[in-house]
Structure formats: structure tokens, C-alpha cells
N, C-alpha and C. Protein backbone atom coordinates (compact mmCIF):
# COMPACT_ATOMS: atom_id res chain seq x y z
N UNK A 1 -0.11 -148.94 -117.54
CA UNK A 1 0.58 -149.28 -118.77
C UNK A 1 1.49 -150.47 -118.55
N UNK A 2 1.79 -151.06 -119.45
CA UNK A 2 2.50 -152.23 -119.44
C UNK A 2 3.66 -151.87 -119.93
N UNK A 3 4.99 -152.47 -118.84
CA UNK A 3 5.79 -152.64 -119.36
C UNK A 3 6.83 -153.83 -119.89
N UNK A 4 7.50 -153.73 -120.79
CA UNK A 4 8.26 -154.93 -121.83
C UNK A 4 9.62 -154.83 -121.40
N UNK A 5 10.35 -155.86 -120.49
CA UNK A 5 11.33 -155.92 -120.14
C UNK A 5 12.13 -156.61 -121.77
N UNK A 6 13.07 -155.47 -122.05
CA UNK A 6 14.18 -155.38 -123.10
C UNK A 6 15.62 -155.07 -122.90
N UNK A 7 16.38 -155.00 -124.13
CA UNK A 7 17.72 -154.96 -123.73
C UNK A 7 18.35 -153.68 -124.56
N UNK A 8 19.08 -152.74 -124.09
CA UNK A 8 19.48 -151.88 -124.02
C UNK A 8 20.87 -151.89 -124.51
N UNK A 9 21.47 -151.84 -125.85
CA UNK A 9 22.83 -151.61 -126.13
C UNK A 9 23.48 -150.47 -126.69
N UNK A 10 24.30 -150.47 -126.01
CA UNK A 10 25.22 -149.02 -126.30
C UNK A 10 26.61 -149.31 -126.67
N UNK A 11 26.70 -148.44 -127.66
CA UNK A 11 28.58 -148.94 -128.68
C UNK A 11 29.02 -147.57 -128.89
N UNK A 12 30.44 -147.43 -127.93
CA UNK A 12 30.78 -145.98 -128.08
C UNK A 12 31.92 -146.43 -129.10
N UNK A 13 32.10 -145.68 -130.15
CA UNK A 13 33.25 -145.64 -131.38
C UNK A 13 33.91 -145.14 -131.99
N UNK A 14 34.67 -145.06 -133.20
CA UNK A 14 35.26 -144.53 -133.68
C UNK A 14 33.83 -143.80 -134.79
N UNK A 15 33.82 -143.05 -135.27
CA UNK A 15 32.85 -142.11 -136.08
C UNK A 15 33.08 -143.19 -137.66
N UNK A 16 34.11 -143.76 -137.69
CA UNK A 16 34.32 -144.21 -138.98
C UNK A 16 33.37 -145.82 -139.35
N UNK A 17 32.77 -146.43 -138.42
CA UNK A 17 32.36 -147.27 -137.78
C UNK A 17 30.98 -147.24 -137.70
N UNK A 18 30.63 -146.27 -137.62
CA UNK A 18 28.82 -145.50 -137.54
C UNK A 18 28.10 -146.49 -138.53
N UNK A 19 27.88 -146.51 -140.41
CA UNK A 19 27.49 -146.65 -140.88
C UNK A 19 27.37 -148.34 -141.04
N UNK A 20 28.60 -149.22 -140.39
CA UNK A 20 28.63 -150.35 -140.64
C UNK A 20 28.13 -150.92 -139.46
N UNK A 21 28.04 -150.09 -138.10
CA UNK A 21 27.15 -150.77 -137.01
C UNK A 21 25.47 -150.33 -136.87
N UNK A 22 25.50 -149.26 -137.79
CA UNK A 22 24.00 -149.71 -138.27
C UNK A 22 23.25 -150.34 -139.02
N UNK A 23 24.30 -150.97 -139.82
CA UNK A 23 23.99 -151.61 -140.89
C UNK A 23 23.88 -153.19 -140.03
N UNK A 24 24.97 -153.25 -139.25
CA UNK A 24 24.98 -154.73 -138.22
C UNK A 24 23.77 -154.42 -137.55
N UNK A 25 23.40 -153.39 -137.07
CA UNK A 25 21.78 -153.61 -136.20
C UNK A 25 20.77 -154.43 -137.20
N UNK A 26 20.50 -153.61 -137.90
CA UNK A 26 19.68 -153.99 -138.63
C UNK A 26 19.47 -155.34 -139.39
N UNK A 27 20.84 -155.52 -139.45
CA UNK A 27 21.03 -156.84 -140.26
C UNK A 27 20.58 -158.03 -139.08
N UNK A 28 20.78 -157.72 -137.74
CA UNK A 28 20.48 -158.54 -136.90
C UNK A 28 18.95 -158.28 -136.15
N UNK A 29 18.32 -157.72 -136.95
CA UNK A 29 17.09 -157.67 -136.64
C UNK A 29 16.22 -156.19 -135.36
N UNK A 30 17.35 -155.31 -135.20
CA UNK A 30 17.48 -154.18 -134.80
C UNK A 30 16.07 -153.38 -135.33
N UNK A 31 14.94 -152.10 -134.86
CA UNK A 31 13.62 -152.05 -135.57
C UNK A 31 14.38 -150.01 -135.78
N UNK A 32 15.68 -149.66 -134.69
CA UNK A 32 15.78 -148.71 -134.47
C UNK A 32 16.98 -148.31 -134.11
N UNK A 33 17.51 -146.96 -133.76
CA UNK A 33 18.72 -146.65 -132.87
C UNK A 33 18.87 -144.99 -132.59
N UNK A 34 19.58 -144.32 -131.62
CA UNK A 34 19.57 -143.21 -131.37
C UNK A 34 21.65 -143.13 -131.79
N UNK A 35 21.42 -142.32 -132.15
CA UNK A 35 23.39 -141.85 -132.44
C UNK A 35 23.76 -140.72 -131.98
N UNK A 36 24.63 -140.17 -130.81
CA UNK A 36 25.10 -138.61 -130.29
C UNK A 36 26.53 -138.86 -130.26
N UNK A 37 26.83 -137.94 -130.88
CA UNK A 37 28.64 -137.52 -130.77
C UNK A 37 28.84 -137.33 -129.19
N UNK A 38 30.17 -138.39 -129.67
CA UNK A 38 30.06 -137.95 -127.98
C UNK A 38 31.67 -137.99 -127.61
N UNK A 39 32.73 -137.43 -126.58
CA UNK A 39 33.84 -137.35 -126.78
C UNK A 39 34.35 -137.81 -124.97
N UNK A 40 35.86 -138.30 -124.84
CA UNK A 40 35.81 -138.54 -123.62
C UNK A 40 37.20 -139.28 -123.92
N UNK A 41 37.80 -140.22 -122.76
CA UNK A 41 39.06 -140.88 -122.68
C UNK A 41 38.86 -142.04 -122.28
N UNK A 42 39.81 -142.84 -123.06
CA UNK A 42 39.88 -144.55 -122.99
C UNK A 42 41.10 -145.25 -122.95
N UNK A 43 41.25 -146.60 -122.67
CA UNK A 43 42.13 -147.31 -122.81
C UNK A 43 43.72 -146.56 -123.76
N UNK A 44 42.58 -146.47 -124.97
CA UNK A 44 43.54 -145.94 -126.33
C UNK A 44 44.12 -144.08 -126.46
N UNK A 45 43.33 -143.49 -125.00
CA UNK A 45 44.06 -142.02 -124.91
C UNK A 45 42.87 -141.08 -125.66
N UNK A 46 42.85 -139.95 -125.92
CA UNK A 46 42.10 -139.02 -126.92
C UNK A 46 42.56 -139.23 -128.10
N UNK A 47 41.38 -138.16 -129.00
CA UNK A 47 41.30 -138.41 -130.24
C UNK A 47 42.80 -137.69 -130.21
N UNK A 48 43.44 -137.82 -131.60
CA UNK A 48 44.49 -136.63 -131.74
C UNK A 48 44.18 -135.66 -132.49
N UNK A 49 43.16 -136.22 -133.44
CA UNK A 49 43.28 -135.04 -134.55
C UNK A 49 41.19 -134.94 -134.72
N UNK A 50 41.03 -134.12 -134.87
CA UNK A 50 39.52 -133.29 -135.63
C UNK A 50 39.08 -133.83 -137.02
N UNK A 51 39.80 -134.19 -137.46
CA UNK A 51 40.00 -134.59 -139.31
C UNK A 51 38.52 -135.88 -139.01
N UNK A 52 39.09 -137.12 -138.38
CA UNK A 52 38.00 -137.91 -137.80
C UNK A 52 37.06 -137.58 -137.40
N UNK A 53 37.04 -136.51 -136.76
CA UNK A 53 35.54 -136.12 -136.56
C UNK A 53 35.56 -136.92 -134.52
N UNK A 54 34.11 -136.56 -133.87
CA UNK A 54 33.87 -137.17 -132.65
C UNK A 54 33.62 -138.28 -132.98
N UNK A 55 33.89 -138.99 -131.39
CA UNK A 55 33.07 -140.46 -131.51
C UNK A 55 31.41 -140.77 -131.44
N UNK A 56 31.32 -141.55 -131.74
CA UNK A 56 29.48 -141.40 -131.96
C UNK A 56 29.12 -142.72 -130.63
N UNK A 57 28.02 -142.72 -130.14
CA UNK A 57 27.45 -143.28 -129.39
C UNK A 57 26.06 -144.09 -130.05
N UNK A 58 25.80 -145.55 -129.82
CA UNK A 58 24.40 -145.84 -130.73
C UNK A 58 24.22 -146.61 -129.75
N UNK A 59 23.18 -146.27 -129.65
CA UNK A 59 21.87 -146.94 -128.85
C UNK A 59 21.17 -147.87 -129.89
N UNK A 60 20.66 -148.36 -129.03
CA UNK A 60 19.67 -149.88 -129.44
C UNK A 60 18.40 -150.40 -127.99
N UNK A 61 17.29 -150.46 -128.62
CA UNK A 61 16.38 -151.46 -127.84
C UNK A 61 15.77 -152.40 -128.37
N UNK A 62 16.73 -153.48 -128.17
CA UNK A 62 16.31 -155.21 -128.91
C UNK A 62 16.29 -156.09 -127.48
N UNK A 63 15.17 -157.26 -128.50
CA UNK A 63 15.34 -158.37 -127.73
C UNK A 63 16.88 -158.69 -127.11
N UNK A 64 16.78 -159.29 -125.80
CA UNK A 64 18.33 -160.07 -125.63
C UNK A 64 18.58 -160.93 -126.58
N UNK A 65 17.86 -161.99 -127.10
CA UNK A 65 18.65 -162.43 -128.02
C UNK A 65 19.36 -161.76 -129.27
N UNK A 66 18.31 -160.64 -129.76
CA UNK A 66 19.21 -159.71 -131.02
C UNK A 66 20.45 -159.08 -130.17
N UNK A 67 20.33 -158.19 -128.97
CA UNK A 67 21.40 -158.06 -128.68
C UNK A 67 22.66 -158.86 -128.48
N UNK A 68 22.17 -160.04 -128.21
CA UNK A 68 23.41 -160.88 -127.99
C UNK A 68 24.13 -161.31 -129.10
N UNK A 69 23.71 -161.27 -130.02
CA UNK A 69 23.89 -161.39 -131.66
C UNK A 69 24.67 -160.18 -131.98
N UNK A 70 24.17 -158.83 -131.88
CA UNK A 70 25.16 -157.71 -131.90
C UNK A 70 26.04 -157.78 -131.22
N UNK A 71 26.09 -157.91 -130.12
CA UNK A 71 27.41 -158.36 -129.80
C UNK A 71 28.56 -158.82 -129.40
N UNK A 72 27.77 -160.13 -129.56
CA UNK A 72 29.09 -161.21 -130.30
C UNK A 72 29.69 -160.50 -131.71
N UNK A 73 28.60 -159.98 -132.75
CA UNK A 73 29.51 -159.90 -134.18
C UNK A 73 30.14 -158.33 -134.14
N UNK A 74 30.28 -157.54 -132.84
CA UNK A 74 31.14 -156.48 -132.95
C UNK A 74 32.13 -157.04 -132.29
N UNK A 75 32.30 -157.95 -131.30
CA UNK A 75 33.59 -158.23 -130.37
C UNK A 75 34.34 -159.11 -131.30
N UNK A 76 33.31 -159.75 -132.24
CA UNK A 76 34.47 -160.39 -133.53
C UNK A 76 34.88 -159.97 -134.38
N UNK A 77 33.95 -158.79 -135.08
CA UNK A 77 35.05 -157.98 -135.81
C UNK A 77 35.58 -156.96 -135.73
N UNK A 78 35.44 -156.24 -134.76
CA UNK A 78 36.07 -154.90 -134.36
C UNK A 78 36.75 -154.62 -133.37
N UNK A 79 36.67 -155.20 -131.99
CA UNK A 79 37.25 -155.04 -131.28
C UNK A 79 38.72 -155.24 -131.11
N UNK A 80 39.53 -156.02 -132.28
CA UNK A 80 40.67 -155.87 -132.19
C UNK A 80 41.71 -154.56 -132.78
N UNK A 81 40.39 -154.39 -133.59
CA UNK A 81 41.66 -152.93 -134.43
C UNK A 81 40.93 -151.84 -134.38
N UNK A 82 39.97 -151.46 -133.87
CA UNK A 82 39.18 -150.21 -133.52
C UNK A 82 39.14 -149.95 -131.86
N UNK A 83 39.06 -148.48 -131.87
CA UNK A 83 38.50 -148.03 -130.67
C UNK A 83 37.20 -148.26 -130.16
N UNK A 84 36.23 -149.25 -129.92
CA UNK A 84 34.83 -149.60 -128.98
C UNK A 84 34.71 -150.06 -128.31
N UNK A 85 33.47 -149.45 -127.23
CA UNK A 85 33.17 -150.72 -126.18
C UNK A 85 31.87 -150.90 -126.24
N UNK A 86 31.16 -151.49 -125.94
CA UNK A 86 30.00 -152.10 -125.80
C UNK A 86 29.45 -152.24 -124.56
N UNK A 87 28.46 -152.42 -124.40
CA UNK A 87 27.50 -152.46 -123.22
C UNK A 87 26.02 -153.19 -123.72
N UNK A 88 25.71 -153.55 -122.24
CA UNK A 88 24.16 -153.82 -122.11
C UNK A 88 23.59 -153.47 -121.14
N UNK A 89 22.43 -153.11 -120.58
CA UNK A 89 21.36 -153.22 -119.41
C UNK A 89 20.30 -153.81 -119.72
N UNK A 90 19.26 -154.16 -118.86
CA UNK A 90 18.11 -154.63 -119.26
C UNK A 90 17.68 -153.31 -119.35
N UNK A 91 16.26 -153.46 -119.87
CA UNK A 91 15.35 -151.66 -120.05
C UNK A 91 13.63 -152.11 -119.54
N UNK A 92 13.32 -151.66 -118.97
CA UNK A 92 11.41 -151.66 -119.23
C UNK A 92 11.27 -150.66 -120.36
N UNK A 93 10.62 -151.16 -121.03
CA UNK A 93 10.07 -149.66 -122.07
C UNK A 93 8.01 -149.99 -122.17
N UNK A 94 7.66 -149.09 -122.55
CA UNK A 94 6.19 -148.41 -122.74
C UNK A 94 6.39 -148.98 -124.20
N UNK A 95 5.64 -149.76 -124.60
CA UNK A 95 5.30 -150.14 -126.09
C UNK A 95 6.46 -150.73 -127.05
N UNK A 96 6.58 -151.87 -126.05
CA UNK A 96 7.74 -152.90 -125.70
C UNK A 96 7.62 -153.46 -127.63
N UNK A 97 6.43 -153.47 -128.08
CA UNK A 97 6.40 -154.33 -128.84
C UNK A 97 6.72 -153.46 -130.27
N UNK A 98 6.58 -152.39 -130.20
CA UNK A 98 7.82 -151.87 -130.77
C UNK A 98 9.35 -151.92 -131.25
N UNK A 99 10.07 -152.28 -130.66
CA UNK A 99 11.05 -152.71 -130.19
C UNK A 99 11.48 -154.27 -131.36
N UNK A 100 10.72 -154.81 -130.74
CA UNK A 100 10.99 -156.34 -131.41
C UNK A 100 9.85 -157.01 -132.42
């Protein structure tokens, strides 16, 4: 089988944030994404309150260039007044062309 060297992004967040960074995938040419609540400690301390709900985790497998497009436009608009971080790896995936 062939594999399609791709790029792998992950945005851990505030839960409030969910609907507008899937909406940024997509808008940047994103085909997909996986989302798990997910909870833990950062820079900014724990949640305080339940009312918010967990933080959500979204996955992505895009070209590097779409990823690099995601994010740049989360480190410009969110990263100053929200809780996220971002990530990349490269990925091999099985039916690469999927993906992009």
C-alpha cells in the first residue's frame, strides 16, 4: 500500500471555540476532523467551573500547506484571549488522497 506523507494538526481548547475552528478547517480547505473532550493543565491553570463544559481536542489531516494556513489564522485570532495550543507532525496515512 502506498503511503501519502501529510500533516497532522491538533488544537486543544476552550469548548467555546469548537464550532468556529471547524468552521476555520473547512474554510481553509480541511476534507475532515476528529473532536474528544479532553481535560488536563496549562499555562492558564484548570478549568474552574463545569458550566463551560471540557476542553475539546480537533484533529486534522491536511496538506502542509492547508495546515499552515490553519495555523497562522488561529495564532492570529485566538491565541491572545483564549486558552489553545496548536500543534503539527507530519503523518503517513493509507489513502492519502483522501485527505486533500
Amino acid at each position: 500500500m502506498k503511503l501519502t506523507e501529510l500533516f497532522l494538526v491538533t488544537i486543544v481548547t476552550e469548548r467555546i471555540l469548537r464550532d468556529d475552528l471547524v468552521d476555520l478547517i473547512r474554510d481553509n480547505g480541511g476534507k475532515g476532523y476528529t473532536i474528544t473532550d479532553v481535560e488536563g493543565e496549562g499555562s492558564r491553570g484548570t478549568r474552574v467551573s463545569d458550566f463551560e463544559g471540557k476542553n475539546v481536542k480537533i484533529e486534522t489531516v491536511v496538506s502542509r500547506e492547508v495546515g499552515n494556513k490553519i495555523i497562522d489564522q488561529i495564532a492570529e485570532h485566538y491565541f491572545e484571549n483564549y486558552a489553545v495550543i496548536v500543534y503539527a507532525n507530519p503523518v503517513k496515512v493509507v489513502r492519502g488522497d483522501k485527505y486533500i
